[in-house]
C-alpha atoms as a PDB file:
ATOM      1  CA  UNK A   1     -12.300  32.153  -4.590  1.00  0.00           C
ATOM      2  CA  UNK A   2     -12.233  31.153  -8.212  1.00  0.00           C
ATOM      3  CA  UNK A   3     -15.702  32.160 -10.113  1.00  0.00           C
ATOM      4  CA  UNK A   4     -17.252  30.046 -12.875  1.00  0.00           C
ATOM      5  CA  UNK A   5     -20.755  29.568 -14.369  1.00  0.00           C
ATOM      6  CA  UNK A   6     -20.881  25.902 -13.950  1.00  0.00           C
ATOM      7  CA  UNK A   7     -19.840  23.359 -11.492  1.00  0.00           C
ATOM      8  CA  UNK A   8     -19.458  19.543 -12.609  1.00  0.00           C
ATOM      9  CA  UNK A   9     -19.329  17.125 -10.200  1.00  0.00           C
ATOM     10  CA  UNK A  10     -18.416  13.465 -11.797  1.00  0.00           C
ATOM     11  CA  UNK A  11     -16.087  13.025 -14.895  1.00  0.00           C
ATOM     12  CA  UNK A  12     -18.826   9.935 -15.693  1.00  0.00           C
ATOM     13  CA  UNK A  13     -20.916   9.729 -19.012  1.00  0.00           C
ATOM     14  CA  UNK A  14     -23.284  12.421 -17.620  1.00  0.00           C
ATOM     15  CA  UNK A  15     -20.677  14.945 -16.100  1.00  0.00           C
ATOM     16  CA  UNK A  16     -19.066  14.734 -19.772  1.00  0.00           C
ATOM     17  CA  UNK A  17     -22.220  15.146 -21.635  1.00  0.00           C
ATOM     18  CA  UNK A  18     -23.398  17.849 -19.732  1.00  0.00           C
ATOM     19  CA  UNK A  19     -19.700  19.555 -20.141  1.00  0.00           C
ATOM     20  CA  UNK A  20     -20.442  19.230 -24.156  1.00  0.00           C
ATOM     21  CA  UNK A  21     -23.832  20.647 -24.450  1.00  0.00           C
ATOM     22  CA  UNK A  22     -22.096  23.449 -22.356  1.00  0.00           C
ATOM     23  CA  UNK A  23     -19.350  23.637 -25.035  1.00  0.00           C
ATOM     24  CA  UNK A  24     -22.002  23.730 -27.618  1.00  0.00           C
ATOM     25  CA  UNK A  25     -23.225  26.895 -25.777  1.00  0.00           C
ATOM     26  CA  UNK A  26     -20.117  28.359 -25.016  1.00  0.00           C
ATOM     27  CA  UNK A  27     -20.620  28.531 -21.411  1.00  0.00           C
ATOM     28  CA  UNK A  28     -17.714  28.174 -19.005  1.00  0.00           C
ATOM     29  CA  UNK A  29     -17.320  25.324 -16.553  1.00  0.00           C
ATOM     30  CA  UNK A  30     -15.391  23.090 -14.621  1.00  0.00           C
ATOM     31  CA  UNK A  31     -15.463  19.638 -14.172  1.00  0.00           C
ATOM     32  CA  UNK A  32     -14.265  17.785 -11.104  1.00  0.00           C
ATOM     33  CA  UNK A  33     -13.381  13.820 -10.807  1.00  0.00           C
ATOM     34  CA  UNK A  34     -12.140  12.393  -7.678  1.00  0.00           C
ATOM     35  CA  UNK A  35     -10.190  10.026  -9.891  1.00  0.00           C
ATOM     36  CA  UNK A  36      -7.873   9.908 -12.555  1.00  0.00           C
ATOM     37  CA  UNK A  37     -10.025   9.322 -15.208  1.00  0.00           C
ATOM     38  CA  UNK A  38     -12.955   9.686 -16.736  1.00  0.00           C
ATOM     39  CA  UNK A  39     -15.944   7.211 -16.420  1.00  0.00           C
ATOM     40  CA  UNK A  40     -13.893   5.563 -13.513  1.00  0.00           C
ATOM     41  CA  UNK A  41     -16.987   3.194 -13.240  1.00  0.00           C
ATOM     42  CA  UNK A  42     -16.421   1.812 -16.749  1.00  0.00           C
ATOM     43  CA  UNK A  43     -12.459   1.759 -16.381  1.00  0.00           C
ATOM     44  CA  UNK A  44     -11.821   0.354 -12.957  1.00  0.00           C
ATOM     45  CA  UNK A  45     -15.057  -1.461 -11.728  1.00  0.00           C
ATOM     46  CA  UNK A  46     -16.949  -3.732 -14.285  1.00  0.00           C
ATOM     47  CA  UNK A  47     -15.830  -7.282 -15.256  1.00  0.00           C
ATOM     48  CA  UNK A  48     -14.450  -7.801 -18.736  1.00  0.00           C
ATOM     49  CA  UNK A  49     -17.504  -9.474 -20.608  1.00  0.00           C
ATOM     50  CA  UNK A  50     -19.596  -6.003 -19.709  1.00  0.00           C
ATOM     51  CA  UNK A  51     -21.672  -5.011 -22.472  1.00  0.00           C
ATOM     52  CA  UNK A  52     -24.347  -2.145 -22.913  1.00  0.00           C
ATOM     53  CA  UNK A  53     -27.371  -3.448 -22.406  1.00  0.00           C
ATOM     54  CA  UNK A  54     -29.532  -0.860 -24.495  1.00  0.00           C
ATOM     55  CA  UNK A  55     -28.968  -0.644 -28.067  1.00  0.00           C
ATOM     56  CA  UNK A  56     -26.695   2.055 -29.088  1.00  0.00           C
ATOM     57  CA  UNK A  57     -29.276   4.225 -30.464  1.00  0.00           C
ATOM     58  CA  UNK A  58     -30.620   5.017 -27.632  1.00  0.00           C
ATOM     59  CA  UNK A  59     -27.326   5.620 -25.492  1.00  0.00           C
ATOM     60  CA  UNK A  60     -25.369   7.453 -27.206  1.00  0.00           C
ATOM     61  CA  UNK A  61     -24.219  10.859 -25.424  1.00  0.00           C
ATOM     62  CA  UNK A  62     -25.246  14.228 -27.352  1.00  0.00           C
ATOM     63  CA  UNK A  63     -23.597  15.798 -29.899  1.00  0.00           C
ATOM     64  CA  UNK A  64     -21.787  12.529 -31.046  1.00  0.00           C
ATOM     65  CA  UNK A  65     -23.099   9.234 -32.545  1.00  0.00           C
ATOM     66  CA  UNK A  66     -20.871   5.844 -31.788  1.00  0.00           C
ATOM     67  CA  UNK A  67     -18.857   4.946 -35.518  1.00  0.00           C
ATOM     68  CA  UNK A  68     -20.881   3.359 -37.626  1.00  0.00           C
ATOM     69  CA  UNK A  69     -19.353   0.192 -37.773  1.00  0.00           C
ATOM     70  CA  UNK A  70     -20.267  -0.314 -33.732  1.00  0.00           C
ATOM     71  CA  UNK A  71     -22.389  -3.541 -32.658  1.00  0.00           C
ATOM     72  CA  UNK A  72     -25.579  -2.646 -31.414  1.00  0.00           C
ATOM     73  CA  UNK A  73     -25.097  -3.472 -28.264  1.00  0.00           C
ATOM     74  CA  UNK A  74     -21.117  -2.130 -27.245  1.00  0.00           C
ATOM     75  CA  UNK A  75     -18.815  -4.051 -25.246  1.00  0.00           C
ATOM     76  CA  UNK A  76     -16.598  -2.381 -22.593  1.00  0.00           C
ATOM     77  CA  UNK A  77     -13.489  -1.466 -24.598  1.00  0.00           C
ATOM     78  CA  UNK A  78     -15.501  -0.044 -27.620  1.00  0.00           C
ATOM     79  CA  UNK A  79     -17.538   1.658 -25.351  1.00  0.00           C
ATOM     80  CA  UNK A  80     -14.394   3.393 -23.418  1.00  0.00           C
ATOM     81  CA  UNK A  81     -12.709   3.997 -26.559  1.00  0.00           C
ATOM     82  CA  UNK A  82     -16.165   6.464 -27.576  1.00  0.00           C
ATOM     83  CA  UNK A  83     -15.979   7.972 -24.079  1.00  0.00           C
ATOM     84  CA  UNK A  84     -11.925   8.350 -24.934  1.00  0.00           C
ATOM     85  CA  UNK A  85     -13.074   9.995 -28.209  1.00  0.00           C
ATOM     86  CA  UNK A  86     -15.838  12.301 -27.166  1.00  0.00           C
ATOM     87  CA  UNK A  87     -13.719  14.059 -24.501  1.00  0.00           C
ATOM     88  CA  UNK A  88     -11.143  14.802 -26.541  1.00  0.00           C
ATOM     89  CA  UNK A  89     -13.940  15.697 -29.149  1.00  0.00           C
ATOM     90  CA  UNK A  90     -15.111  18.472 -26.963  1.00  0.00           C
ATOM     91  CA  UNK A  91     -11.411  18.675 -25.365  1.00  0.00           C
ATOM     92  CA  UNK A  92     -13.080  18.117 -21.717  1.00  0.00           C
ATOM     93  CA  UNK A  93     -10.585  18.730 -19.017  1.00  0.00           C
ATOM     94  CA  UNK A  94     -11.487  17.373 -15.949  1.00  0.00           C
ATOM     95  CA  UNK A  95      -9.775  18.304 -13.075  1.00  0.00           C
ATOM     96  CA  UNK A  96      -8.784  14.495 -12.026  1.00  0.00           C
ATOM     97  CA  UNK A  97      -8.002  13.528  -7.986  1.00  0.00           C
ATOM     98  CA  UNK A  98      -9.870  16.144  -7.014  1.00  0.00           C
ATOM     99  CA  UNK A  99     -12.330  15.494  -4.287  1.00  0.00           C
ATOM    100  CA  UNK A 100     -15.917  17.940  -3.735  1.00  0.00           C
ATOM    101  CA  UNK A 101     -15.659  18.085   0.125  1.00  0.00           C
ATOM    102  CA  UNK A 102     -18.918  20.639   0.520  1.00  0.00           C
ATOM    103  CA  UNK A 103     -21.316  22.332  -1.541  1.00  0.00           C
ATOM    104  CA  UNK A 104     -23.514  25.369   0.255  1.00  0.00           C
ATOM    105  CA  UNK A 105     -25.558  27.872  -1.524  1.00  0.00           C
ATOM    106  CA  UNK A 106     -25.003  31.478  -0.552  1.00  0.00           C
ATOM    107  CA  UNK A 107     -28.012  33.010  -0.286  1.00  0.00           C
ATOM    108  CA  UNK A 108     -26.385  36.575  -0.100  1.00  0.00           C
ATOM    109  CA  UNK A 109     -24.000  36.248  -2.790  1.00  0.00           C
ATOM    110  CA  UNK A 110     -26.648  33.439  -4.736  1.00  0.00           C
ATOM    111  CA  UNK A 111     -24.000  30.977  -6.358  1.00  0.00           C
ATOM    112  CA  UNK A 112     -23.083  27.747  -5.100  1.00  0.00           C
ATOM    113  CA  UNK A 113     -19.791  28.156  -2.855  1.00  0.00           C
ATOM    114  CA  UNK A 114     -17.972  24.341  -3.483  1.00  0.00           C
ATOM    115  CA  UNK A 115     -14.984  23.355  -1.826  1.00  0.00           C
ATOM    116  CA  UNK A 116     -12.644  20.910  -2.855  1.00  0.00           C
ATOM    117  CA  UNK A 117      -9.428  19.041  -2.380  1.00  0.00           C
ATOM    118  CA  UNK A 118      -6.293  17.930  -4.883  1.00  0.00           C
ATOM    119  CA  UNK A 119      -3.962  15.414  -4.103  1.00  0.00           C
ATOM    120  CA  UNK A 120      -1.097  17.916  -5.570  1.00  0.00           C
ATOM    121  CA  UNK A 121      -2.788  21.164  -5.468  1.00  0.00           C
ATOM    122  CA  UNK A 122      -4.567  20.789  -2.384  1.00  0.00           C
ATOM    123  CA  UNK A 123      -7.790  22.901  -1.148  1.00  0.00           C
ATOM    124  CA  UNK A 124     -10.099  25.258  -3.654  1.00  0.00           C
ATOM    125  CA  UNK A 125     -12.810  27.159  -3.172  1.00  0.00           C
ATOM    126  CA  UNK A 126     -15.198  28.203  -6.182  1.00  0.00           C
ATOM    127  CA  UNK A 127     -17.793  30.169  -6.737  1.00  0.00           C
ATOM    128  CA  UNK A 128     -20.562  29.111  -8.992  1.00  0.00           C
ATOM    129  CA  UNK A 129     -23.937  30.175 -10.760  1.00  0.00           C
ATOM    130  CA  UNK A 130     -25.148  26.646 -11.274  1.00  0.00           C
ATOM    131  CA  UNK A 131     -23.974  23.078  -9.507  1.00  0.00           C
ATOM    132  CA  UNK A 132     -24.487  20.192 -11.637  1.00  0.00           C
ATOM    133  CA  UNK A 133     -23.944  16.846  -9.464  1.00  0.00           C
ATOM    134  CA  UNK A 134     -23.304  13.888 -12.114  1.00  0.00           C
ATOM    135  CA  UNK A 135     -21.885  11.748  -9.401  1.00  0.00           C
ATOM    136  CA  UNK A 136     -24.118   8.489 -10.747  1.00  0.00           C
ATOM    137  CA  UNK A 137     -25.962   5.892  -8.379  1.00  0.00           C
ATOM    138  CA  UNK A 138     -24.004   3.266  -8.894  1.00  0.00           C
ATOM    139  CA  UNK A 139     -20.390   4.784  -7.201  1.00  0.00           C
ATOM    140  CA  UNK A 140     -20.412   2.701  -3.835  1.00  0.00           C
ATOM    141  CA  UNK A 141     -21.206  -1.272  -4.089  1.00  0.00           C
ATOM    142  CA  UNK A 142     -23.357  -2.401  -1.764  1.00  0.00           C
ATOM    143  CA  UNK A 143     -22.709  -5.500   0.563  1.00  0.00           C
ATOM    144  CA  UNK A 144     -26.013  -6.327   2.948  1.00  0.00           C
ATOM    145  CA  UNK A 145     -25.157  -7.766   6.663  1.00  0.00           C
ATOM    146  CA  UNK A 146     -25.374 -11.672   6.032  1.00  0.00           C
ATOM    147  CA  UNK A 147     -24.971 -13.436   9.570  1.00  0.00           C
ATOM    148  CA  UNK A 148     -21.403 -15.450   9.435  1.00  0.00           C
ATOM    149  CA  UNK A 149     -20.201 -13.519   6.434  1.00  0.00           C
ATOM    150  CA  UNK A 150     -17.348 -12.225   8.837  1.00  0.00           C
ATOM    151  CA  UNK A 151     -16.434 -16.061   9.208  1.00  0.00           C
ATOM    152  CA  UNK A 152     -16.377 -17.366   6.275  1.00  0.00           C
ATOM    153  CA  UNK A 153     -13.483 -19.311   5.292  1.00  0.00           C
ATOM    154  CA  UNK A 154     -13.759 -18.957   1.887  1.00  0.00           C
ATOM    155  CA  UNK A 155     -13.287 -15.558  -0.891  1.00  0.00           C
ATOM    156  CA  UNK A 156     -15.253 -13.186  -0.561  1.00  0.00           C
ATOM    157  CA  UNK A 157     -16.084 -10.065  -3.328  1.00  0.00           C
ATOM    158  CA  UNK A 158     -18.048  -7.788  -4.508  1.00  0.00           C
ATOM    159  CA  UNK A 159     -18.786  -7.718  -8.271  1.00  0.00           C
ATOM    160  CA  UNK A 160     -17.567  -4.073  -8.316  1.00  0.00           C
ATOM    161  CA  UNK A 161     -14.036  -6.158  -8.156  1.00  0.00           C
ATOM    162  CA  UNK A 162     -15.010  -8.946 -10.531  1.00  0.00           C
ATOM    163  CA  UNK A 163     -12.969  -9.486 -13.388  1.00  0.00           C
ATOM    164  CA  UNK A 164     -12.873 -12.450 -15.227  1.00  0.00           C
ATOM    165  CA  UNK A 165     -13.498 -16.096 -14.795  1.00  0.00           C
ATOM    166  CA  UNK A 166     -10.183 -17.118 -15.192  1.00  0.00           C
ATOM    167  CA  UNK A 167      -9.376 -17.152 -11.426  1.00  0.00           C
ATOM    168  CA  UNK A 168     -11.840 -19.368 -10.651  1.00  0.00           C
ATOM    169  CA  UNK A 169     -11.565 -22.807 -13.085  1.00  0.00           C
ATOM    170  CA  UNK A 170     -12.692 -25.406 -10.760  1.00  0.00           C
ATOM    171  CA  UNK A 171     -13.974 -23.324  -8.252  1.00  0.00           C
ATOM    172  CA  UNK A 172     -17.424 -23.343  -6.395  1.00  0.00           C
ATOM    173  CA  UNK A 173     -18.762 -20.156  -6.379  1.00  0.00           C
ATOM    174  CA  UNK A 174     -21.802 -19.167  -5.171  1.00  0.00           C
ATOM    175  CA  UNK A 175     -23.349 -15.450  -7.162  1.00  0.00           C
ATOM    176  CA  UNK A 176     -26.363 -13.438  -5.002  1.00  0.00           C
ATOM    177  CA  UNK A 177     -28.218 -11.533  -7.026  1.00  0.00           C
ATOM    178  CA  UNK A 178     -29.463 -12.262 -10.367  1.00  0.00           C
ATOM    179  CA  UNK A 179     -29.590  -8.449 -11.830  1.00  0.00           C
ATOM    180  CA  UNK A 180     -27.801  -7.959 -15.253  1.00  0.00           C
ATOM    181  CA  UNK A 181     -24.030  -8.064 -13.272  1.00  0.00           C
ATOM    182  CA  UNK A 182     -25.265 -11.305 -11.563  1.00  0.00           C
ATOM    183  CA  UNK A 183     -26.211 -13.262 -14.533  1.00  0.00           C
ATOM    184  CA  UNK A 184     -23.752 -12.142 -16.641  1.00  0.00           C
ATOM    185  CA  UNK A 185     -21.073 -12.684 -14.304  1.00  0.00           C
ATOM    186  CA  UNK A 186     -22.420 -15.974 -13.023  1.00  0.00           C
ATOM    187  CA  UNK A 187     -22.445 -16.846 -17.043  1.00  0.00           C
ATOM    188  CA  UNK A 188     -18.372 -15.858 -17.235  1.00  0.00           C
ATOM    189  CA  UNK A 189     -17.584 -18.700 -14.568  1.00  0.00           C
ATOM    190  CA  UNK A 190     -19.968 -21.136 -15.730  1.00  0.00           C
ATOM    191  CA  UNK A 191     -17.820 -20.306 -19.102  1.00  0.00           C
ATOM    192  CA  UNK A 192     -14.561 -20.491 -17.938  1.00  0.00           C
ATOM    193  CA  UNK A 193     -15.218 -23.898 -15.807  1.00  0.00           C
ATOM    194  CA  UNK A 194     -16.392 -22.851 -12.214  1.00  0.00           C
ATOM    195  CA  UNK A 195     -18.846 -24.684 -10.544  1.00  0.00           C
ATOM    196  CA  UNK A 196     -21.381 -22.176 -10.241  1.00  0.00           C
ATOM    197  CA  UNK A 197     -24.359 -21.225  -8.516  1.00  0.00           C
ATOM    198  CA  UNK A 198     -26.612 -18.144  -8.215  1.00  0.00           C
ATOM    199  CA  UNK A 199     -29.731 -17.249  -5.900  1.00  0.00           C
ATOM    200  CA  UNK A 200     -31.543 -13.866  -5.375  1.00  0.00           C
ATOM    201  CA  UNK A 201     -33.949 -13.488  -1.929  1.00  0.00           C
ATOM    202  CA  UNK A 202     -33.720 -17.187  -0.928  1.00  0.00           C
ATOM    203  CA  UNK A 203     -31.540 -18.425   2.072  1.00  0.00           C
ATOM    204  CA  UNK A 204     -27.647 -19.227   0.966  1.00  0.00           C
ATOM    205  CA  UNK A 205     -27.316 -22.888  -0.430  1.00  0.00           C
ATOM    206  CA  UNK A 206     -25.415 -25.261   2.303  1.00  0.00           C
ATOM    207  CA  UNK A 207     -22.219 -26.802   0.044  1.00  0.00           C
ATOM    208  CA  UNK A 208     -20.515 -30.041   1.856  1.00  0.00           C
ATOM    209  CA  UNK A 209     -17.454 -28.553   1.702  1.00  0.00           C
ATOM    210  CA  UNK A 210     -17.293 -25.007   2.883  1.00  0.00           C
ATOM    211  CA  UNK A 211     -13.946 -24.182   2.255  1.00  0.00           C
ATOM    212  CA  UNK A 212     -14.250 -24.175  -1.556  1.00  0.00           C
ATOM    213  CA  UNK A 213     -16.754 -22.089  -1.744  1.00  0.00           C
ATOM    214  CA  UNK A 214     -15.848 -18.347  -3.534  1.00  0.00           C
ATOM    215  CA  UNK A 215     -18.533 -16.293  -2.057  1.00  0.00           C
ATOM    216  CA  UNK A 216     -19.696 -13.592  -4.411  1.00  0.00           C
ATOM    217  CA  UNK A 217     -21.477 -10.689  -3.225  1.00  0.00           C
ATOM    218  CA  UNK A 218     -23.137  -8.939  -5.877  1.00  0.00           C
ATOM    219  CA  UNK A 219     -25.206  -5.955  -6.156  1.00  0.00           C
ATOM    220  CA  UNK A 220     -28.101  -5.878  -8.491  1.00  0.00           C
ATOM    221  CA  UNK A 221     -28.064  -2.837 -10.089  1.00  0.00           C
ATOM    222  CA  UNK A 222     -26.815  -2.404 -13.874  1.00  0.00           C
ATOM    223  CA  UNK A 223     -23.156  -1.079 -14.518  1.00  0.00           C
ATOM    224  CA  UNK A 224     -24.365  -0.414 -17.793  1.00  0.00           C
END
């Protein structure tokens, strides 16, 4: 069983601050992210026009303020490229594809006893003082049980795997939810020429012809 002081869970904009006050301190830790990257969120599951939504002096991570020249309010790839920056910064090492599959505190030993998996390395157990879970609440989108969804003959997504509105030029598309990813993304299609339409809480519009329609399932909490 491998001993360390700290225990990371998430590679995510809090696992990595919380790795570089730690660094700051010089206290040892380890970091684990069940994918290959950091801020796998940001990287694999928000739509291209994302922007922070909070001016960036009030979201920038510790230690590290975004380049002067920044926008106040960042757009994806500016954002990633800080995140980029800041890890190597602090030169956090996650240890990437590696899955927590328990956490149980040992009351004889007192440290957190966490188990986990590697695609190459396979399982590890480690012993640690503290367990810090930075896992976020936005990891898992959620899609609500909507009576003939299963039938529908049309597309249906989740704005976890929205993109861009380039797909859909000439398209009806129909966006639930009107949180920040909702308006923003129903904006993109309305931008890029789909016919779009958006409700939140009301009963789904009836469209003459069904089998246009790109149904788009969207949760309504912020990426950002």
């Amino acid at each position: 069983m491998e001993k360390v002081e700290v225990f990371i869970v998430g590679a995510g904009p809090s696992g990595l601050a919380t790795a570089a006050c730690l660094s700051k301190l010089s206290i040892p830790y380890i970091i684990a992210e069940r994918e290959d990257c950091v801020v796998s969120l940001w990287n694999k599951h928000t739509y291209d026009r994302l922007k922070l939504h909070i001016a960036k002096e009030f979201c920038e991570l510790p230690h590290m303020a975004y380049p002067t020249d920044s926008p106040t309010y960042l757009p994806k790839d500016q954002f990633l490229r800080y995140m980029e920056d800041y890890v190597k910064h602090f030169n956090i090492s996650p240890k990437f594809n590696t899955t927590v599959e328990s956490c149980m505190y040992n009351e004889v030993r007192k440290c957190w006893v966490v188990t986990t998996h590697n695609k190459v390395d396979g399982p590890t157990m480690y012993a640690s003082k503290f367990l810090v879970v930075a896992t976020g609440e936005n990891s898992m989108g959620y899609v609500p049980e909507i009576v003939g969804l299963q039938s529908f003959p049309g597309e249906t997504i989740h704005s976890s795997n929205y993109k861009s509105g380039n797909d859909y030029v000439g398209k009806s598309v129909l966006v639930v939810g009107c949180g920040n990813s909702g308006f923003e993304i129903a904006h993109d299609l309305a931008v890029h020429g789909a016919n779009t339409s958006i409700i939140i809480r009301s009963p789904v519009r009836k469209f003459h012809d069904p089998t246009s329609i790109i149904f788009l399932v969207f949760s309504q909490k912020n990426h950002g």
